[in-house]
Protein backbone atom coordinates (compact mmCIF):
# COMPACT_ATOMS: atom_id res chain seq x y z
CA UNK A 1 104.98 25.52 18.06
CA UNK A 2 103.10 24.74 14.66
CA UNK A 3 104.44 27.13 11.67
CA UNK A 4 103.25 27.03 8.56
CA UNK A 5 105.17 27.69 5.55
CA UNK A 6 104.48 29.54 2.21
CA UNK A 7 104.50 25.87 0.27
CA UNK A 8 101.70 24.70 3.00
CA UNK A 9 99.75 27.56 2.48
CA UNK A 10 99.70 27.60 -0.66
CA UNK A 11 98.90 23.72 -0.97
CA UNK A 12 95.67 24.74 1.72
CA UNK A 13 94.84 27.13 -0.19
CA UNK A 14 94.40 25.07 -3.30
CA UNK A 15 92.63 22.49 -1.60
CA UNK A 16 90.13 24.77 -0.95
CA UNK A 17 89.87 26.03 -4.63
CA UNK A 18 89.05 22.22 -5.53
CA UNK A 19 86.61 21.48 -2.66
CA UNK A 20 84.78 24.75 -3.96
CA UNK A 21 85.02 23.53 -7.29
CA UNK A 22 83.82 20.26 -6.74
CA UNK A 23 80.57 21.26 -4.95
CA UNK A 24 79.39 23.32 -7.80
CA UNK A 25 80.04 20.49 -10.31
CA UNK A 26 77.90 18.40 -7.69
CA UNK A 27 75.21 21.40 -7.60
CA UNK A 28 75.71 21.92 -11.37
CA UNK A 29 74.68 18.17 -12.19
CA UNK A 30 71.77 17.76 -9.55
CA UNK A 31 68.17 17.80 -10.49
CA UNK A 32 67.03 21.24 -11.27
CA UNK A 33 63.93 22.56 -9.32
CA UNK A 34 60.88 20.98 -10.41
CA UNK A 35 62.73 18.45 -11.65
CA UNK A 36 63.18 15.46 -8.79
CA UNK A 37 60.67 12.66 -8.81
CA UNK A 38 57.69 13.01 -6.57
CA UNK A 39 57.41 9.16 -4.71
CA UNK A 40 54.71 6.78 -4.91
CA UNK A 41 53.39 3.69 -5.24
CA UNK A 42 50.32 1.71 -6.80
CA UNK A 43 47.28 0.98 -4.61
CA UNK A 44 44.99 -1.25 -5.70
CA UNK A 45 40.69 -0.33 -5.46
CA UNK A 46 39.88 -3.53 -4.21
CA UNK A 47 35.98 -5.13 -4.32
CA UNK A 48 35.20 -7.07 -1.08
CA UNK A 49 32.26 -9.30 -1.63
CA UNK A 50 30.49 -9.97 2.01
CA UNK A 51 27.28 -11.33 2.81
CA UNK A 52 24.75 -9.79 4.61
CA UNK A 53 24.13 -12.36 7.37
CA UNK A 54 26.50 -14.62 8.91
CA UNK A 55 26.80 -18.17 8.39
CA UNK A 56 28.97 -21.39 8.17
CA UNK A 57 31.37 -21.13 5.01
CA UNK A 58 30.40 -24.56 3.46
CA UNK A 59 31.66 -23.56 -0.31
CA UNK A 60 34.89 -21.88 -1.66
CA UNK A 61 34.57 -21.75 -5.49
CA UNK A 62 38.61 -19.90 -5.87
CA UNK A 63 41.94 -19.51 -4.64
CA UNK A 64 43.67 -16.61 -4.62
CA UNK A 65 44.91 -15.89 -7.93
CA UNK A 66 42.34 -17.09 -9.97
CA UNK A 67 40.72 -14.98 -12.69
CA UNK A 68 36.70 -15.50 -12.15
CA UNK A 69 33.55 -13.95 -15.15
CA UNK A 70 30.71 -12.32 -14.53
CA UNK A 71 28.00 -14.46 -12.65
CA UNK A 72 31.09 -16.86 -11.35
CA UNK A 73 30.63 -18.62 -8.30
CA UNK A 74 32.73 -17.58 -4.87
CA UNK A 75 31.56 -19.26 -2.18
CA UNK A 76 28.39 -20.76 -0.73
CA UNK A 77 27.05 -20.43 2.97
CA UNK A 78 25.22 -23.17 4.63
CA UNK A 79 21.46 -21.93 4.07
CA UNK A 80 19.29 -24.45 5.95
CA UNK A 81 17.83 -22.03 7.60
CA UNK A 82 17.11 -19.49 5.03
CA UNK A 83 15.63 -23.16 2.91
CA UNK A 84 13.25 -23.43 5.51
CA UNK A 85 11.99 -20.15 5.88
CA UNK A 86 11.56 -19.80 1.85
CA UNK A 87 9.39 -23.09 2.29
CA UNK A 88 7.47 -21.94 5.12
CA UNK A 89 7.05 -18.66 3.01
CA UNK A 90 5.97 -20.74 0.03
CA UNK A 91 3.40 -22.29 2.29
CA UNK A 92 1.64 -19.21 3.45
CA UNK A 93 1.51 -17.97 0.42
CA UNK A 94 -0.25 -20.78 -1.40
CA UNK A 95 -2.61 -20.67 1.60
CA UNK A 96 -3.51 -16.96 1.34
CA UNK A 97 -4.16 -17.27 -2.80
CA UNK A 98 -5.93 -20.03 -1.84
CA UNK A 99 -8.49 -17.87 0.36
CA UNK A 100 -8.79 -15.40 -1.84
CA UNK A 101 -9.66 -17.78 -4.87
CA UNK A 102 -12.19 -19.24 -2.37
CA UNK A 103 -14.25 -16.16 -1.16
CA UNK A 104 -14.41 -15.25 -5.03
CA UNK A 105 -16.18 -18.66 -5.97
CA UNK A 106 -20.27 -19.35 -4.33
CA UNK A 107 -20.86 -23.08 -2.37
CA UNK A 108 -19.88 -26.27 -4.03
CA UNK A 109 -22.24 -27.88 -5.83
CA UNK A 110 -23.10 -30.27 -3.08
CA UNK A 111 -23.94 -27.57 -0.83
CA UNK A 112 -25.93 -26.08 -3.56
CA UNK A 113 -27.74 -29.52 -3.97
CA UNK A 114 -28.56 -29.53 0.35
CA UNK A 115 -29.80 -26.24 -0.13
CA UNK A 116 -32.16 -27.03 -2.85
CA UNK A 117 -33.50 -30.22 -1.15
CA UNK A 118 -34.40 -27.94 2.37
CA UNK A 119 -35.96 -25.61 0.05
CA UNK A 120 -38.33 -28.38 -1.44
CA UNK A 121 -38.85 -29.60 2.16
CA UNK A 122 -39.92 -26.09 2.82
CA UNK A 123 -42.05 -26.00 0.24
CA UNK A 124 -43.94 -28.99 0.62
CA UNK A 125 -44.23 -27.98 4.03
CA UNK A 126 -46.20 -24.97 3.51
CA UNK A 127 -47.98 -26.09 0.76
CA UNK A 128 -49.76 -28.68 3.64
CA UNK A 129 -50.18 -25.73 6.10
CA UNK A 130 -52.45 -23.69 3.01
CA UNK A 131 -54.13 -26.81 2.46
CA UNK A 132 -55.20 -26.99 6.27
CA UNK A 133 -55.65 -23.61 6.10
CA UNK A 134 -58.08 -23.43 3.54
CA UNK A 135 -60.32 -26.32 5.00
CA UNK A 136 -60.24 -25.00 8.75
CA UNK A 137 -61.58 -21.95 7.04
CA UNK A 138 -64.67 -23.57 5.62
CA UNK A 139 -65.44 -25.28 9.29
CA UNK A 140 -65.24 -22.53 10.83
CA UNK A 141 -67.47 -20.41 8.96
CA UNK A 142 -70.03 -23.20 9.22
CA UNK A 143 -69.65 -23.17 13.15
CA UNK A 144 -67.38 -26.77 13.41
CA UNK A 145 -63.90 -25.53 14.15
CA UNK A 146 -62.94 -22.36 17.26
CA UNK A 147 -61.76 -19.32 15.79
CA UNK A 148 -58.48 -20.17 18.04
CA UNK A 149 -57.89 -23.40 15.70
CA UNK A 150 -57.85 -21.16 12.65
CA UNK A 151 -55.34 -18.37 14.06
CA UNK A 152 -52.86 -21.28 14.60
CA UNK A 153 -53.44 -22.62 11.04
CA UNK A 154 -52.75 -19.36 9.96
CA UNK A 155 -49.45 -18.99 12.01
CA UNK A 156 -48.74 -22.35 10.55
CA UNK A 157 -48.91 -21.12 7.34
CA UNK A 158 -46.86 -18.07 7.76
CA UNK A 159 -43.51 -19.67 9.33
CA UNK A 160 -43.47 -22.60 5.92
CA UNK A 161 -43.67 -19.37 3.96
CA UNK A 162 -40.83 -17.42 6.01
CA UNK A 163 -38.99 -20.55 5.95
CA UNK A 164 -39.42 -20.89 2.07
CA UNK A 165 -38.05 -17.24 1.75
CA UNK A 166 -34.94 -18.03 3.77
CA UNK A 167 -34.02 -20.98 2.10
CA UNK A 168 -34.53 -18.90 -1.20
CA UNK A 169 -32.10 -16.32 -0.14
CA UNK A 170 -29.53 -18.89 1.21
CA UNK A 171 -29.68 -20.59 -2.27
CA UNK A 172 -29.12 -16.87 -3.66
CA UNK A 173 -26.33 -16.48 -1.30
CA UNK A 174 -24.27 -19.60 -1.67
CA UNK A 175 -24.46 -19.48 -5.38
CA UNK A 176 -22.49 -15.88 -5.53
CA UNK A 177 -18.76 -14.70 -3.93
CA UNK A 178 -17.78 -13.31 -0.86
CA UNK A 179 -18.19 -9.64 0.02
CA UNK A 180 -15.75 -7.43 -2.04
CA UNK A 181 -14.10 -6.45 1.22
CA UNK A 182 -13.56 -9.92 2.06
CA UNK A 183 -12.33 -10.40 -1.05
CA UNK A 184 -9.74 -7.77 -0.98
CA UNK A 185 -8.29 -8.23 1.85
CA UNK A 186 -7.44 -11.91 1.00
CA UNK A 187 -5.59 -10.22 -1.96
CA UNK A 188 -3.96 -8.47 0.70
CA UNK A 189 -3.08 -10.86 2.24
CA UNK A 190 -1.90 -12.97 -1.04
CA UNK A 191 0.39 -10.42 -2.13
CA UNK A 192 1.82 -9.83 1.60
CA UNK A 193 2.65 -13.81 1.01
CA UNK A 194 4.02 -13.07 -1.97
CA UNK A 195 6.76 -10.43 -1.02
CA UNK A 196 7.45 -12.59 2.32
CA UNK A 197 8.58 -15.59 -0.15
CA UNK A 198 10.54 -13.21 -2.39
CA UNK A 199 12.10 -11.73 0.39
CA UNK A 200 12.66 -15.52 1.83
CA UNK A 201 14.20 -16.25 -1.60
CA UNK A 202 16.23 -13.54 -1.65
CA UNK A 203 17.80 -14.15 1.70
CA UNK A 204 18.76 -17.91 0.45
CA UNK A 205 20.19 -16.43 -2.53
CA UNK A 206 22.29 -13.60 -0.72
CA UNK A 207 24.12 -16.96 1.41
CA UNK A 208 26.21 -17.62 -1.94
CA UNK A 209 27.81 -14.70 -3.75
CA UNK A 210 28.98 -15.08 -7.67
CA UNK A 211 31.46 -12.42 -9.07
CA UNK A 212 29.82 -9.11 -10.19
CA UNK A 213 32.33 -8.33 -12.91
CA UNK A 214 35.29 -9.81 -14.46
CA UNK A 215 38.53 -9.64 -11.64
CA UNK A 216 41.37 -11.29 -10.35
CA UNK A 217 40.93 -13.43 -6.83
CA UNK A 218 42.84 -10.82 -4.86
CA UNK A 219 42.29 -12.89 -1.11
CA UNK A 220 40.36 -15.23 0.22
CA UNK A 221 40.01 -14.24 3.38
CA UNK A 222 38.31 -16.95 5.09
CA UNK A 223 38.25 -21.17 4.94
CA UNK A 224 35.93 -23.80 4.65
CA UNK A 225 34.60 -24.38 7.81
CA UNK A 226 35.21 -21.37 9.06
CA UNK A 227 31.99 -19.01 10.77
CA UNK A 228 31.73 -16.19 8.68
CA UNK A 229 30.37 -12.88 10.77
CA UNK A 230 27.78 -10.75 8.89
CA UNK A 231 29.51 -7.99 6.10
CA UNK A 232 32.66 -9.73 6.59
CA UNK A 233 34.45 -9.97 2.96
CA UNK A 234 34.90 -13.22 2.03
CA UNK A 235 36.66 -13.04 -1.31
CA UNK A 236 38.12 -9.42 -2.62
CA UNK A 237 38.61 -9.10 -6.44
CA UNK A 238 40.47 -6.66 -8.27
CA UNK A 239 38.84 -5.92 -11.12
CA UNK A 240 40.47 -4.72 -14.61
CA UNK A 241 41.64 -1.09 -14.36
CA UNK A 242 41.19 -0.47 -10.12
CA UNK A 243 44.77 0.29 -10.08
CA UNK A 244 45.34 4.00 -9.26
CA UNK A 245 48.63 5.98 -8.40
CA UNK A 246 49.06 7.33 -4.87
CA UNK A 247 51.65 10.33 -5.00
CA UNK A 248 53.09 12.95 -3.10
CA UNK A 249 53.78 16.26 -4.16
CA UNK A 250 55.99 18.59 -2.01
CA UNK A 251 54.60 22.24 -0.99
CA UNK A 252 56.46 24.08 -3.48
CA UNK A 253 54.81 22.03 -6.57
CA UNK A 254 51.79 22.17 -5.48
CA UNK A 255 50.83 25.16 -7.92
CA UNK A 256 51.20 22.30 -10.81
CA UNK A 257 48.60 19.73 -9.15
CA UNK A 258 45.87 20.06 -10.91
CA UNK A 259 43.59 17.52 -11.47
CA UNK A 260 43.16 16.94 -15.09
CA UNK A 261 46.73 17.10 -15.75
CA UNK A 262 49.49 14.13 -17.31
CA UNK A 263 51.86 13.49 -15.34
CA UNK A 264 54.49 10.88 -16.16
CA UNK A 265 55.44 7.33 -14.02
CA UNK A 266 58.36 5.56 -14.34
CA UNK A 267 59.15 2.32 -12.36
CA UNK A 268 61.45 -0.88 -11.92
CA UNK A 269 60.41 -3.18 -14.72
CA UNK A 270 57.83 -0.63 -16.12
CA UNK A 271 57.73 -0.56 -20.12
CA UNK A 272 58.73 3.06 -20.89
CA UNK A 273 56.11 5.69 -21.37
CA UNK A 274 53.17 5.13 -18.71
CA UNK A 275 51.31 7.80 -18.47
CA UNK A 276 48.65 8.80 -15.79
CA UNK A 277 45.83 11.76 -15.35
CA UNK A 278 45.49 13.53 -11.76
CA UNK A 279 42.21 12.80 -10.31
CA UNK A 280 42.09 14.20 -6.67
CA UNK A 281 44.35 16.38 -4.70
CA UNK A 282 44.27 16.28 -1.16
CA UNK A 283 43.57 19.56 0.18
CA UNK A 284 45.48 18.77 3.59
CA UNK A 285 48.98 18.24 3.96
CA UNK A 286 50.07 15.07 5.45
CA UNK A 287 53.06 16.18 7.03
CA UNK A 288 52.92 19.19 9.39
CA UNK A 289 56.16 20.09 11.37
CA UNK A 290 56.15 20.72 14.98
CA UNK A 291 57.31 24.42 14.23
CA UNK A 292 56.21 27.75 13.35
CA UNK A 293 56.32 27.97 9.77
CA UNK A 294 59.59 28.69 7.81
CA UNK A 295 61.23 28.49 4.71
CA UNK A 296 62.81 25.49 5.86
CA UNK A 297 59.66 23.83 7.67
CA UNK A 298 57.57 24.83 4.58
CA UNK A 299 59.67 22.03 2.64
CA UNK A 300 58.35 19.28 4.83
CA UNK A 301 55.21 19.63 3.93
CA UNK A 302 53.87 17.27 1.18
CA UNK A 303 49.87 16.85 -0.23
CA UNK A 304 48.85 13.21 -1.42
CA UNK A 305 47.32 13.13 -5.07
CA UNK A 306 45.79 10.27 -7.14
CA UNK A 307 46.21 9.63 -10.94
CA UNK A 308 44.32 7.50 -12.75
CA UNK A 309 46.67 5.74 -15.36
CA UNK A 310 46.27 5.04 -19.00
CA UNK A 311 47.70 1.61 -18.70
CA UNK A 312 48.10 -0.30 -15.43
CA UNK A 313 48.75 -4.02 -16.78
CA UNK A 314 52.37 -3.42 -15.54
CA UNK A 315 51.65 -2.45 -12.23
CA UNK A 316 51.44 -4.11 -8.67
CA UNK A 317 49.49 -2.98 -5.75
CA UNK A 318 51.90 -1.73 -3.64
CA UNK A 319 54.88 -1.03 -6.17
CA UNK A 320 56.91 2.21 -5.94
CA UNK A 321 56.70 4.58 -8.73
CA UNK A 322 58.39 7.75 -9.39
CA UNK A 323 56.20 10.36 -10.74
CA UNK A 324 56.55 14.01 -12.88
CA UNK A 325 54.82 16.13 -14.30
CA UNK A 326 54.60 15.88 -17.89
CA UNK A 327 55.58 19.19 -19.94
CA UNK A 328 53.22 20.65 -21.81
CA UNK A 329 53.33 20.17 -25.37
């Protein structure tokens, strides 16, 4: 059988002593509550530029990586179709301002002129019926001519007077505009052609897209060639400044979220110093533990917050930061 002497138990005993000792200096130079970097990383608030329709990519302006202005070309879709509907647009509309200019002006003047010449027809017409008129009259009151001959004289005279008077009203007529309801709803129908070829326009504008703000080419997420589904992102940018930290901060911290507040961010490569302002806190916890709450379980739990930083020309989408929380001043 094992016995253990005083020597052994006395060397046990002292390795005890030093694996005692030893734990507290590890405990002693840990991080002290509060203390331990919350983990994160950079995510980037990209811009994805998509047309509204689909089409045939025929254009790409950049490559990934290239640094576009305001107003810059992307990419063009093929836009035959949209061309042709803008011209057909373009078409109607000179067609309906055309009507409308027309029912505002009276005949043209060679209309005017045929008008004038029936009138003088018309005239000279029952000018000859008063004459006969007038000299049946005298033969019949001297017994020569039936009473019957002189009522058709008289009808005579009354239709080249009637048509006199129409002819006179035509010429009236054909020298003014159209009725004012007429007239307005050719404007109607002017301005409806007006908004169709805007709208045209505007759909053979929206087939090639031009940076709306200074940014870097993020992706290109399609090719020349290539069909291109309707709100699909063709290029996304990052413009200057979308960078914001993504962080998580564990149950017992959660007291010192606040949005508003500095917190500090240190990273590989980072220049010292960067500096970043909580913006959001999540107000659900993104880890919940398959257990009935504990002081143990509790420690799982972590809430995602965003910071917006001062400075973000050092950062990467994607790249791990350690954050804290800044000490007041």
């Amino acid at each position: 059988p094992f016995i253990e002497t005083p020597r052994m138990n006395r060397l046990r005993r002292a390795t005890r002593l030093l694996l005692a000792a030893g734990a507290g200096l590890l405990v002693a130079c840990g991080p002290a509550p509060g203390e331990a970097p919350m983990s994160g990383y950079a995510e980037a608030e990209l811009v994805f530029v998509a047309p509204p329709t689909a089409g045939l990519l025929q254009t790409l302006a950049v490559q990934r990586g290239d640094r576009v202005g305001t107003g810059q070309l992307l990419y063009k879709l093929e836009a035959d179709a949209q061309t042709l509907a803008r011209d057909a647009a373009a078409a109607r509309q000179e067609r309906a301002e055309a009507q409308a200019q027309n029912l505002r002006k009276g005949k043209r003047p060679a209309e005017l002129q045929a008008i004038d010449q029936q009138l003088a027809q018309a005239r000279a017409a029952q000018a000859v019926s008063q004459a006969a008129l007038q000299r049946q009259q005298q033969l019949v009151a001297q017994g020569f001519v039936s009473a019957l001959r002189l009522d058709e004289l008289v009808a005579a005279r009354d239709r080249d007077a009637a048509r006199v008077q129409e002819l006179q009203a035509q010429r009236v007529l054909a020298s003014e505009a159209a009725r004012s309801d007429e007239i307005a709803a050719a404007a109607a129908e002017a301005r409806a052609g007006s908004a169709d070829l805007a709208l045209a326009a505007w759909r053979e504008g929206q087939m090639q897209r031009t940076a709306p703000a200074e940014a870097l080419v993020y992706d290109v997420l399609y090719r020349v060639g290539e069909w291109v589904p309707a709100g699909a992102p063709v290029v996304s940018l990052l413009p200057p400044g979308a960078l914001k930290l993504r962080f998580f901060v564990p149950e017992a911290m959660l007291a010192q979220a606040v949005v508003g507040r500095e917190v500090t961010v240190s990273c590989d490569g980072c220049a010292a110093g960067l500096r970043a302002r909580i913006r959001y806190v999540s107000p659900q916890a993104e880890f919940t533990p398959p257990v009935i709450y504990s002081n143990d379980s509790r420690s799982k739990l972590v809430f995602m917050a965003e910071a917006e930083p001062a400075a973000a020309a050092d950062l990467k989408p994607g790249q791990p930061v350690d954050v804290r929380f800044a000490k007041a001043p």
